[in-house]
Protein backbone atom coordinates (compact mmCIF):
# COMPACT_ATOMS: atom_id res chain seq x y z
CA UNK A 1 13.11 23.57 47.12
CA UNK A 2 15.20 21.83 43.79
CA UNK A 3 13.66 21.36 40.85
CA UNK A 4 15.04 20.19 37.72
CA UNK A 5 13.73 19.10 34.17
CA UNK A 6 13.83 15.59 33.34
CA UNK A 7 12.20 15.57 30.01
CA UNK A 8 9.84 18.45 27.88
CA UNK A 9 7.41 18.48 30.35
CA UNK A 10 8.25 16.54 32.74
CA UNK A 11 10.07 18.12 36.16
CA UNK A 12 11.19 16.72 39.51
CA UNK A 13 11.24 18.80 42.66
CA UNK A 14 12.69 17.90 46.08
CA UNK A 15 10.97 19.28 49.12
CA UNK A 16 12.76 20.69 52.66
CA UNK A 17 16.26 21.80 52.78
CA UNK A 18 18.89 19.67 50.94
CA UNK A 19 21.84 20.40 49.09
CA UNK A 20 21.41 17.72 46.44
CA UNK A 21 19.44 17.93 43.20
CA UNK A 22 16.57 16.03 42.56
CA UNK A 23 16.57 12.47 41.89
CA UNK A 24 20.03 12.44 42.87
CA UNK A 25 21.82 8.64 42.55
CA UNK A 26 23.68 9.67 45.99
CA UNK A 27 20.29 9.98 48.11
CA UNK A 28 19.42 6.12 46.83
CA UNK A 29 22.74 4.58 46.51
CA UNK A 30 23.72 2.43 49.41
CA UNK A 31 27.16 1.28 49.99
CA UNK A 32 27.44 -2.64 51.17
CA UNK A 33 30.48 -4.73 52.39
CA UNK A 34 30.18 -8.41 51.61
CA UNK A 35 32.69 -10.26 53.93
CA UNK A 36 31.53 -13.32 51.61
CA UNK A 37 29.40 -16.65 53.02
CA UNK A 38 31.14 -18.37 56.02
CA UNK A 39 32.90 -22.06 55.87
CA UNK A 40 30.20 -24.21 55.49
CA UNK A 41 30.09 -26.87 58.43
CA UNK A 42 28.54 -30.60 57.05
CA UNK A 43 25.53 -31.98 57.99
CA UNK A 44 25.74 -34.86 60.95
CA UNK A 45 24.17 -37.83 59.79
CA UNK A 46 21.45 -38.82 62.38
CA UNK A 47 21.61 -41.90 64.82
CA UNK A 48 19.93 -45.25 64.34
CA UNK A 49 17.61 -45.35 67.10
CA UNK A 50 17.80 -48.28 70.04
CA UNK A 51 15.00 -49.62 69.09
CA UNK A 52 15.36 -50.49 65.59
CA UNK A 53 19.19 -52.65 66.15
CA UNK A 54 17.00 -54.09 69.67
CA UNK A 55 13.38 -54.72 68.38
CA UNK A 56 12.52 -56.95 64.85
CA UNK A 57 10.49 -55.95 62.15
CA UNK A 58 6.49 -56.33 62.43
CA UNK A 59 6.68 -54.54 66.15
CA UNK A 60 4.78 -51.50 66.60
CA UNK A 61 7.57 -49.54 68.14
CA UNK A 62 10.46 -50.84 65.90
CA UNK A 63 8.00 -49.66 62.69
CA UNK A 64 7.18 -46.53 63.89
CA UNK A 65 11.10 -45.79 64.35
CA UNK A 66 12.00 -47.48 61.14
CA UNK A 67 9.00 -44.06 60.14
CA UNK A 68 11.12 -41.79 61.86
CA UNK A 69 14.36 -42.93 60.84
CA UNK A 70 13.39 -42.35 57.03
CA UNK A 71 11.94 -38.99 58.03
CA UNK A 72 15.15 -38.22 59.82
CA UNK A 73 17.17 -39.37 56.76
CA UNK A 74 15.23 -37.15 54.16
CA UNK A 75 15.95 -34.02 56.12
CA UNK A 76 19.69 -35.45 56.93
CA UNK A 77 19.50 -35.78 52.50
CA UNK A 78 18.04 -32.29 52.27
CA UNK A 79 21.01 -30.70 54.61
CA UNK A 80 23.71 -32.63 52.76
CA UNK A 81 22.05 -30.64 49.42
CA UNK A 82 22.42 -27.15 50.72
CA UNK A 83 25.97 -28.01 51.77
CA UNK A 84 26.85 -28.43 48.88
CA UNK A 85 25.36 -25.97 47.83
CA UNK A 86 27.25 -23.40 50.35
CA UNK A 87 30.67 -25.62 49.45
CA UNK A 88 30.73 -24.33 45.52
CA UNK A 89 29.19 -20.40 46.96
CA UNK A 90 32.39 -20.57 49.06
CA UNK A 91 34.84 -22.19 46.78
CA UNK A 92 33.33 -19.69 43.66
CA UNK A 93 33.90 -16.94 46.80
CA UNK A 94 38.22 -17.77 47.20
CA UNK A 95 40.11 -15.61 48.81
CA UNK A 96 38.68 -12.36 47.48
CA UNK A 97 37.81 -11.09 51.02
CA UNK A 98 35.81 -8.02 51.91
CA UNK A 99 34.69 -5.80 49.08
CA UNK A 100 32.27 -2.81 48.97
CA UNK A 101 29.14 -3.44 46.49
CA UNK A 102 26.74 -0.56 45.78
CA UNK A 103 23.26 -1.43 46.12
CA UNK A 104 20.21 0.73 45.48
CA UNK A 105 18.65 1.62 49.05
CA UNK A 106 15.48 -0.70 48.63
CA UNK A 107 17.97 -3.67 47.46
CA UNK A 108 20.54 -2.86 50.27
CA UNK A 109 17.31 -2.74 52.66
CA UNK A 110 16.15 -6.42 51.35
CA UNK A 111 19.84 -7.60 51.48
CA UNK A 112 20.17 -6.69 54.90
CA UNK A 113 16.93 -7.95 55.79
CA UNK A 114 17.21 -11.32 54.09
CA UNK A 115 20.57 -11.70 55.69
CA UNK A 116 19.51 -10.79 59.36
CA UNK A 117 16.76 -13.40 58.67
CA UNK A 118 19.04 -16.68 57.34
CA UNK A 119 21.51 -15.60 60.88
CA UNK A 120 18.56 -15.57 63.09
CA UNK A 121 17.25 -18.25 61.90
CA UNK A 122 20.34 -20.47 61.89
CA UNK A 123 20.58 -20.90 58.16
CA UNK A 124 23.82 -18.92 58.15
CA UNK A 125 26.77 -18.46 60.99
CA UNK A 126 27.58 -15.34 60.44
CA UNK A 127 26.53 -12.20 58.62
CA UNK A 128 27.29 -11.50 55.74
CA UNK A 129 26.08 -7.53 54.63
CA UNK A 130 27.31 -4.34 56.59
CA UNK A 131 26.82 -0.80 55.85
CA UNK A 132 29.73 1.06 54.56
CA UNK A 133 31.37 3.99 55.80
CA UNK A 134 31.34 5.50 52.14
CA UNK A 135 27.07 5.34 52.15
CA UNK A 136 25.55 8.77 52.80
CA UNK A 137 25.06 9.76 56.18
CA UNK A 138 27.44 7.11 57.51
CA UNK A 139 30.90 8.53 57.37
CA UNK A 140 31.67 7.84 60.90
CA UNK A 141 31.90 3.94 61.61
CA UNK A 142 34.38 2.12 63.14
CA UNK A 143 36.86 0.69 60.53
CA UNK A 144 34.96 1.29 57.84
CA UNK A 145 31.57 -0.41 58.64
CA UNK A 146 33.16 -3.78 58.76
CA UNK A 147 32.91 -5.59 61.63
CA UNK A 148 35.80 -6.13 64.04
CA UNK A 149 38.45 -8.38 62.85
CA UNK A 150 37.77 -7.75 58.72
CA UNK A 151 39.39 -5.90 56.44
CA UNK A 152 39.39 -5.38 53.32
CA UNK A 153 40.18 -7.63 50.77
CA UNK A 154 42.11 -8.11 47.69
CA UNK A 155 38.82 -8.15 44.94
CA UNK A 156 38.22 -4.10 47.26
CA UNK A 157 41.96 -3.26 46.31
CA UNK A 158 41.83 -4.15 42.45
CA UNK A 159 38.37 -2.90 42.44
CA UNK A 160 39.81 0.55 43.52
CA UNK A 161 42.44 0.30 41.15
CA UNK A 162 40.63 -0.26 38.14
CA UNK A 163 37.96 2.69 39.53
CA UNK A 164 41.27 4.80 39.61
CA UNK A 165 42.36 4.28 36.10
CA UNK A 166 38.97 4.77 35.18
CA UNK A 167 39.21 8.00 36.50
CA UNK A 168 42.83 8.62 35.16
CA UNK A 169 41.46 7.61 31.47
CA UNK A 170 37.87 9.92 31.49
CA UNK A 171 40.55 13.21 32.63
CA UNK A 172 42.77 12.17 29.61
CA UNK A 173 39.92 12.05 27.36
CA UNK A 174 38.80 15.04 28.32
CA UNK A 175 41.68 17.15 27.97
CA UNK A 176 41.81 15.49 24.05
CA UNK A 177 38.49 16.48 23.82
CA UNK A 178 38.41 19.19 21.38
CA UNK A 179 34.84 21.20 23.27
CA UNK A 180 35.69 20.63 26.63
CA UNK A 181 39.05 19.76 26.80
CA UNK A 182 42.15 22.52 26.46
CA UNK A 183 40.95 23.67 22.70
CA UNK A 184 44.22 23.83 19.72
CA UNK A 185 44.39 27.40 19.14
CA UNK A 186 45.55 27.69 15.22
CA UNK A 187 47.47 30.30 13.60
């Protein structure tokens, strides 16, 4: 068992056999890859029924299609909205390509959810979340937990890069660092 102290007073203790400390951001950090929303496909506008270029107004059947029709053209007005919609999500999206997004594991677990949900249901072509190769306890997935045919994209490269000057930047700070760093020695 880990335990460590939070606050005065306050402690956190993992139970069973791990190697990490308590309340470690590895054990609820999950690792994402966002391929980005597919091409949106446009609505087709529906067909005016037989009846109503056949039949004149004031019949029973050529009303009740004239009903439909309008029904039919609301949802066909509805559609053409959330194409839109998806049009400026993919236009906003460009050409970045893959890229890895960390998530928190109950926000990874909703993304993935939600996004199984909109495929199945035919509100989406594609998916769009997959589980990294970088999350914890998934080190060994086929190119990188993206699925076959992606790779990753430019926004993932210049992501890295900035993540490695980052990195280059907090080591040169710390060497000037005058407590932790390599200390002047004076004469």
């Amino acid at each position: 068992m880990s335990e460590a102290q939070l606050y005065p007073g306050v402690k956190m203790s993992t139970s069973g056999n791990t190697d990490l400390p308590p309340n470690s951001f590895d054990i609820q950090q999950v690792i994402l890859w966002d391929v980005g929303p597919p091409k949106p496909v446009a609505p087709k506008r529906p067909p005016v029924p037989k009846v109503l270029k056949e039949s004149k107004e004031g019949d029973p059947e050529y009303d009740l299609a004239k009903i439909e029709m309008t029904d039919q053209l609301e949802e066909y007005s509805e559609a053409l909205k959330r194409w839109k919609q998806e049009k400026i999500e993919y236009a906003a999206w460009g050409d970045r390509g893959a890229v890895e997004l960390p998530f928190w594991s109950c926000d990874a677990a909703d993304a993935l959810a939600n996004d199984a949900k909109a495929f199945a249901e035919g509100r989406q072509a594609s998916l769009r979340y997959y589980i990294s190769s970088r999350t914890r306890g998934h080190g060994n997935l086929p190119n990188l937990g993206l699925p076959e045919g992606k790779k990753p994209g430019k926004a993932q490269a210049e992501q890295e890069r900035r993540a490695r000057e980052g990195d280059a930047d907090l080591v040169a700070a710390r060497r000037a660092d005058p407590v932790f760093g390599q200390q002047e020695i004076r004469p």
